[in-house]
C-alpha atoms as a PDB file:
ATOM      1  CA  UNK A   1      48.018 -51.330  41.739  1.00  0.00           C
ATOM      2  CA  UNK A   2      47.685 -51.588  45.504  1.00  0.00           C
ATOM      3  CA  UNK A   3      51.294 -50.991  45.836  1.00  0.00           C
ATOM      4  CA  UNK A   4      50.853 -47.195  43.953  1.00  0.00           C
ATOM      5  CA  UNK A   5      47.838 -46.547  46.084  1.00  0.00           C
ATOM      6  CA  UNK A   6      49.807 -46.908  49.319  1.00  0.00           C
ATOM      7  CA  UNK A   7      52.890 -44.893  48.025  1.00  0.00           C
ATOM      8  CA  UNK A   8      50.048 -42.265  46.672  1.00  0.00           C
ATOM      9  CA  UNK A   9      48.749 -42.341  50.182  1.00  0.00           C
ATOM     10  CA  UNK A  10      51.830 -42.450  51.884  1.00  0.00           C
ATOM     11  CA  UNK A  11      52.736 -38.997  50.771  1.00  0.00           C
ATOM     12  CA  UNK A  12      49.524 -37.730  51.024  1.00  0.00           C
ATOM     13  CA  UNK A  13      49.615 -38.373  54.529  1.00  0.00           C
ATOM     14  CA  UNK A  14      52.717 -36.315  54.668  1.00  0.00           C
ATOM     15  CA  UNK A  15      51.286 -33.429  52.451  1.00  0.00           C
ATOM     16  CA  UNK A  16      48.230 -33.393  55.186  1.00  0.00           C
ATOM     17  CA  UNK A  17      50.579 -33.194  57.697  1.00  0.00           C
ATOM     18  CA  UNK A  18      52.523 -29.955  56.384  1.00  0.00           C
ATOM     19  CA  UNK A  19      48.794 -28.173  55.489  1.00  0.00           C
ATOM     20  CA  UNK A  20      48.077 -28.512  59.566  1.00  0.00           C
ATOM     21  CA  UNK A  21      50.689 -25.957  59.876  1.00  0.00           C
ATOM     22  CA  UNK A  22      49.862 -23.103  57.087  1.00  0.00           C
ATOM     23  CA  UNK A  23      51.093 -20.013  57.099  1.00  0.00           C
ATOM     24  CA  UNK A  24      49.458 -17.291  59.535  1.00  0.00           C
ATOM     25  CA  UNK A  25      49.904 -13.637  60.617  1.00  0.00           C
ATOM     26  CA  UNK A  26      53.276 -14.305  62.118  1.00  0.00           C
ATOM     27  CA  UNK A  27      54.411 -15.827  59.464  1.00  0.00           C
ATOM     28  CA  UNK A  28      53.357 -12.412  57.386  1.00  0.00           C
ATOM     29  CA  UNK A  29      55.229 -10.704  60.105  1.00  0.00           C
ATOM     30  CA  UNK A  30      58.232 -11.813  59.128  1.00  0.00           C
ATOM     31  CA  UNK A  31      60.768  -9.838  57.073  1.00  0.00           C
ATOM     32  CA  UNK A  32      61.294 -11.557  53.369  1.00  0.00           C
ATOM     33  CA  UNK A  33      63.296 -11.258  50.025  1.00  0.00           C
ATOM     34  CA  UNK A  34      61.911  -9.751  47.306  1.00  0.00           C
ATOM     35  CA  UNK A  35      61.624 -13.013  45.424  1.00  0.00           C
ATOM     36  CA  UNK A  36      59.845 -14.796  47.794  1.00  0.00           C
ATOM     37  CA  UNK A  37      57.149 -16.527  45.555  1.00  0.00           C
ATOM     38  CA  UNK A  38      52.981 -15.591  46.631  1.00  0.00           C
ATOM     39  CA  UNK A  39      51.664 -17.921  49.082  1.00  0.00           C
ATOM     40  CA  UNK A  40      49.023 -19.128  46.038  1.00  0.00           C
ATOM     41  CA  UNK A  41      52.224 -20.576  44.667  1.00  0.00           C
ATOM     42  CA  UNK A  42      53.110 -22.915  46.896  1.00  0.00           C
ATOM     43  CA  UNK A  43      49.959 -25.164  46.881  1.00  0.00           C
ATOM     44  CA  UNK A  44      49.594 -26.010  43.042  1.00  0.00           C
ATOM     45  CA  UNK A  45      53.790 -26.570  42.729  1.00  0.00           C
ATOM     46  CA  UNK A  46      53.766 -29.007  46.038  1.00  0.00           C
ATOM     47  CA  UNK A  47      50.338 -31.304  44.531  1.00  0.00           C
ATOM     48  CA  UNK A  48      52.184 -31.807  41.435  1.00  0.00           C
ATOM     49  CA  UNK A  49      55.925 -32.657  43.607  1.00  0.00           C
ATOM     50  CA  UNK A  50      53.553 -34.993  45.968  1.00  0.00           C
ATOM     51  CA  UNK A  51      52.179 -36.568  42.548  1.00  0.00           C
ATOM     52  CA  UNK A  52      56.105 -37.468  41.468  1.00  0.00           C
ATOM     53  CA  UNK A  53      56.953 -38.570  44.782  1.00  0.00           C
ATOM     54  CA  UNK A  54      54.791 -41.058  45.090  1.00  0.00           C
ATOM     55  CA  UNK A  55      54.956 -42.399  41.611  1.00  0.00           C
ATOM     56  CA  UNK A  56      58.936 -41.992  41.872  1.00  0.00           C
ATOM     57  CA  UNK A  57      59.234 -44.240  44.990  1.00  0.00           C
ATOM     58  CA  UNK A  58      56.015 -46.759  43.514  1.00  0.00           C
ATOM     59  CA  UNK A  59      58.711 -46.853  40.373  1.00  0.00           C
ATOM     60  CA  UNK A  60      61.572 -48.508  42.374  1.00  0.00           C
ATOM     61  CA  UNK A  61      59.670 -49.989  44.712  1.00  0.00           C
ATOM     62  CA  UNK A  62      57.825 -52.275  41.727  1.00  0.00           C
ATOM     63  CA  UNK A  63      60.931 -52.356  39.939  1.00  0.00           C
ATOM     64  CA  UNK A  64      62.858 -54.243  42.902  1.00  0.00           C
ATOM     65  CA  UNK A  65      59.734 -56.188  44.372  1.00  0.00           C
ATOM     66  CA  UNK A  66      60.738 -54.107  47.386  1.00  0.00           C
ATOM     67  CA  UNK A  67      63.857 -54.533  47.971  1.00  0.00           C
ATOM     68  CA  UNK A  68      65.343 -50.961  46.385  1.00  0.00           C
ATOM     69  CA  UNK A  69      67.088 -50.826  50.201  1.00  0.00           C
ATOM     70  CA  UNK A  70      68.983 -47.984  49.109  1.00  0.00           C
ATOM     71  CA  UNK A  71      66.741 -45.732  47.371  1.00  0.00           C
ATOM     72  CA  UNK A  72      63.393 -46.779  49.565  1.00  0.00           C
ATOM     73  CA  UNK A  73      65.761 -45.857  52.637  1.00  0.00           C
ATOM     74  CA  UNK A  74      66.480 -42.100  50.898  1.00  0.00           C
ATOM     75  CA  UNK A  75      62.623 -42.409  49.952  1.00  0.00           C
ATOM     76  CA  UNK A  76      61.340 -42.401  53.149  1.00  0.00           C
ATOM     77  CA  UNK A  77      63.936 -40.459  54.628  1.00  0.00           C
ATOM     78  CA  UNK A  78      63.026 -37.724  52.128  1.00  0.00           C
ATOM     79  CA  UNK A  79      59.040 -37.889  53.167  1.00  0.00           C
ATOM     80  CA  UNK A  80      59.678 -37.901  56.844  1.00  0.00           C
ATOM     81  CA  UNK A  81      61.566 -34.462  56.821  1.00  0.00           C
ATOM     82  CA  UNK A  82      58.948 -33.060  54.302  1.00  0.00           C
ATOM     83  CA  UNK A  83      56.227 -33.918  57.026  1.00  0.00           C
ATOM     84  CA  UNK A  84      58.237 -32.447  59.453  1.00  0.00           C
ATOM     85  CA  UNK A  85      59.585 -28.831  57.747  1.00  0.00           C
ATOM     86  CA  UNK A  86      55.887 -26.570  58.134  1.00  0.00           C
ATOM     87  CA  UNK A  87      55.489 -28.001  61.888  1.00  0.00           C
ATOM     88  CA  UNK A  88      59.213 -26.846  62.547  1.00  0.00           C
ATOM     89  CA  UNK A  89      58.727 -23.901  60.765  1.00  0.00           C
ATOM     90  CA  UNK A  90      54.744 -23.135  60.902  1.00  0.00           C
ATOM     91  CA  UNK A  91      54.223 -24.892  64.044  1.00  0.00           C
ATOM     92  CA  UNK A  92      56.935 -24.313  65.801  1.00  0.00           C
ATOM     93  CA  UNK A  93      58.260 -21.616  64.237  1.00  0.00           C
ATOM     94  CA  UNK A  94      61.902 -22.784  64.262  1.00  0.00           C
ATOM     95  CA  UNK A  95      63.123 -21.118  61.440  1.00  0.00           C
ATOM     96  CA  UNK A  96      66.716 -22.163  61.797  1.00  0.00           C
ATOM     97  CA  UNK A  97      65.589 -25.905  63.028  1.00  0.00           C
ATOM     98  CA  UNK A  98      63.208 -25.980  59.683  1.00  0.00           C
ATOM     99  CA  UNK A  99      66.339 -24.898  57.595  1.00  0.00           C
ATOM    100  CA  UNK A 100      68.173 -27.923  59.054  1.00  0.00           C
ATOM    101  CA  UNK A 101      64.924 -30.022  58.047  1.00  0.00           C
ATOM    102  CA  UNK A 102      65.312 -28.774  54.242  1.00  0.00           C
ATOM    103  CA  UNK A 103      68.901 -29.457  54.194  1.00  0.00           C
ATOM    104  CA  UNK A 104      68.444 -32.885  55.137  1.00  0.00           C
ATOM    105  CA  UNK A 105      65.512 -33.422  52.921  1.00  0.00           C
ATOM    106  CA  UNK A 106      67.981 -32.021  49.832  1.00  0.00           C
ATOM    107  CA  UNK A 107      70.233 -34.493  50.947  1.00  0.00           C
ATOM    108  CA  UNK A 108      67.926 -37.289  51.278  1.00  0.00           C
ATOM    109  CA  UNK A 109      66.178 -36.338  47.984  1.00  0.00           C
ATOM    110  CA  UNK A 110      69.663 -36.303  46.340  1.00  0.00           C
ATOM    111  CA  UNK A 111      70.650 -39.394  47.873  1.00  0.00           C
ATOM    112  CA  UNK A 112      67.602 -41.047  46.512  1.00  0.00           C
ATOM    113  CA  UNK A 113      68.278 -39.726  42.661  1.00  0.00           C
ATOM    114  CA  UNK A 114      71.481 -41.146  43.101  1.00  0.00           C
ATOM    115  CA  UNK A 115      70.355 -44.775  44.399  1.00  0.00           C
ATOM    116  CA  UNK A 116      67.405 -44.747  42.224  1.00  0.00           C
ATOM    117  CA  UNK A 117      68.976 -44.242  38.409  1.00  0.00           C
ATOM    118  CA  UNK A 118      70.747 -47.547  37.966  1.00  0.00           C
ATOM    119  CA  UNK A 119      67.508 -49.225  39.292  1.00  0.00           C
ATOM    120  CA  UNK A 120      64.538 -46.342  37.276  1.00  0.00           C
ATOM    121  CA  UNK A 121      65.880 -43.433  35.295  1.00  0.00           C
ATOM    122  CA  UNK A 122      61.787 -42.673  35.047  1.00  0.00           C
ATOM    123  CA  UNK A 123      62.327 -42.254  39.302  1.00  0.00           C
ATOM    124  CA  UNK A 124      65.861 -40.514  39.319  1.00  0.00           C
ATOM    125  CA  UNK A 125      63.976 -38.066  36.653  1.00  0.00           C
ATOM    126  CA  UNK A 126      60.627 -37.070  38.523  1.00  0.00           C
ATOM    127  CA  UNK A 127      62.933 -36.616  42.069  1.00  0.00           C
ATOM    128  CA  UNK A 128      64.973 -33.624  39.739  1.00  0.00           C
ATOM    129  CA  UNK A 129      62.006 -31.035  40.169  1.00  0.00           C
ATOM    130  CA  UNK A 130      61.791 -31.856  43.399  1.00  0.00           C
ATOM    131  CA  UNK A 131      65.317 -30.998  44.044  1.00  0.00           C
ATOM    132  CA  UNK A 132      65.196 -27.796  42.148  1.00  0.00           C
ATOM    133  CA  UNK A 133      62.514 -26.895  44.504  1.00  0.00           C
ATOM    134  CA  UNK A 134      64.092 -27.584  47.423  1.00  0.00           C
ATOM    135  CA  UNK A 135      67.376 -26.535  46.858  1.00  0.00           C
ATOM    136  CA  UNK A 136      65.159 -22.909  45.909  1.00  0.00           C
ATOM    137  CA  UNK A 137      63.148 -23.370  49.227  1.00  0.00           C
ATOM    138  CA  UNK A 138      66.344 -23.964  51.246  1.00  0.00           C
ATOM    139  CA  UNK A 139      67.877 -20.956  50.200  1.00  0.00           C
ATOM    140  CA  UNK A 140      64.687 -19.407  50.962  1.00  0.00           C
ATOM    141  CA  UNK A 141      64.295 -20.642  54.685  1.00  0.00           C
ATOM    142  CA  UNK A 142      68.453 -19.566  54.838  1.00  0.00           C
ATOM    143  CA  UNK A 143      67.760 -16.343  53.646  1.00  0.00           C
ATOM    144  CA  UNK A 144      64.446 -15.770  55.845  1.00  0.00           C
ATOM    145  CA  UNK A 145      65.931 -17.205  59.273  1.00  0.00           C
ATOM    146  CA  UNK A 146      69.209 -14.567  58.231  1.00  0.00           C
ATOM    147  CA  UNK A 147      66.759 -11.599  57.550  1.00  0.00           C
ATOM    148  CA  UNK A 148      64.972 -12.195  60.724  1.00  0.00           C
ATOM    149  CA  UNK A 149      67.955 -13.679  63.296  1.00  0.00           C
ATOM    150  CA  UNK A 150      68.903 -10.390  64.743  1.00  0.00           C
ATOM    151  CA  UNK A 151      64.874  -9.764  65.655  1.00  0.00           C
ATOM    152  CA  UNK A 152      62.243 -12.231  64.859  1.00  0.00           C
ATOM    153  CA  UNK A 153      59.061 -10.973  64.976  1.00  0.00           C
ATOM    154  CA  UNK A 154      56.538 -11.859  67.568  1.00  0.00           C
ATOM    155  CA  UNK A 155      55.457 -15.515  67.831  1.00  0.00           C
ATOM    156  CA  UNK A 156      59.031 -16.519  66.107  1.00  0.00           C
ATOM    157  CA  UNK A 157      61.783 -18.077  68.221  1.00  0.00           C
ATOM    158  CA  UNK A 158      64.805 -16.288  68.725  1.00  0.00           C
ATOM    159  CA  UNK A 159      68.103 -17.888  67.467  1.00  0.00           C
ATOM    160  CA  UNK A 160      70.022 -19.399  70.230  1.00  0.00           C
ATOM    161  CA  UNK A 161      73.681 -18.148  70.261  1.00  0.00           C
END
């Protein structure tokens, strides 16, 4: 039980860290696709992802005393470049250096589906919303940074050539 209360407040820590950078007038500045989803979305759909995550990673972790090299590797891979995408892109505001972030963190989150079936299907399982998500927030942040490139608005770093 310990064990789940340090994954739950391992990515809590890392949900904390993303909600120092929230979205502000520059942000609203910024030119986006029709689809883009309300801000009030994002909050309620990222608790329940943080939720999976940590039982996903408690999962495999429990399931190989530890030693799920492999998937725990991806795992915290994964986490690290979730804490990091709303300081690149919030903080920051590195649009293009945040869309490199999410790739990665589709990669990693892949990667860990991929290591983490043989050892949990329950893991490989929760990890496939997440990836949904992502893989729709990437193309997001592409299609934001590409909408914006040519002139970001104020406060937003212009793309380097």
């Amino acid at each position: 039980m310990i064990s789940f209360l340090v994954f739950l407040a391992l990515v809590a820590l890392a949900g904390f860290a993303g909600s120092r950078f929230p979205p502000d007038d520059a942000y609203r500045r910024l030119r986006k696709p029709r689809w883009n989803p309300p801000d009030i979305v994002f909050a309620p759909v990222w608790a329940l992802l943080y939720v999976a995550i940590a039982v996903a990673g408690w999962l495999v972790w429990r399931a190989t005393e530890g030693n799920g090299s492999g998937a725990m590797t991806f795992w915290a891979a994964q986490l690290a470049l979730n804490a990091a995408w709303s300081w690149l892109f919030f903080g920051r505001r590195r649009i293009f250096a945040a869309l490199v972030d999410s790739t990665l963190m589709f990669v990693a989150i892949c990667g860990f589906i991929l290591t983490a079936a043989p050892i949990s299907a329950l893991a490989a399982w929760l990890f496939v919303p997440y990836a949904v998500w992502v893989a729709f927030a990437t193309v997001l942040n592409g299609t934001i940074w590409r909408m914006n490139r040519a002139a970001p608005p104020s406060g937003f770093a212009a793309p380097r050539s």
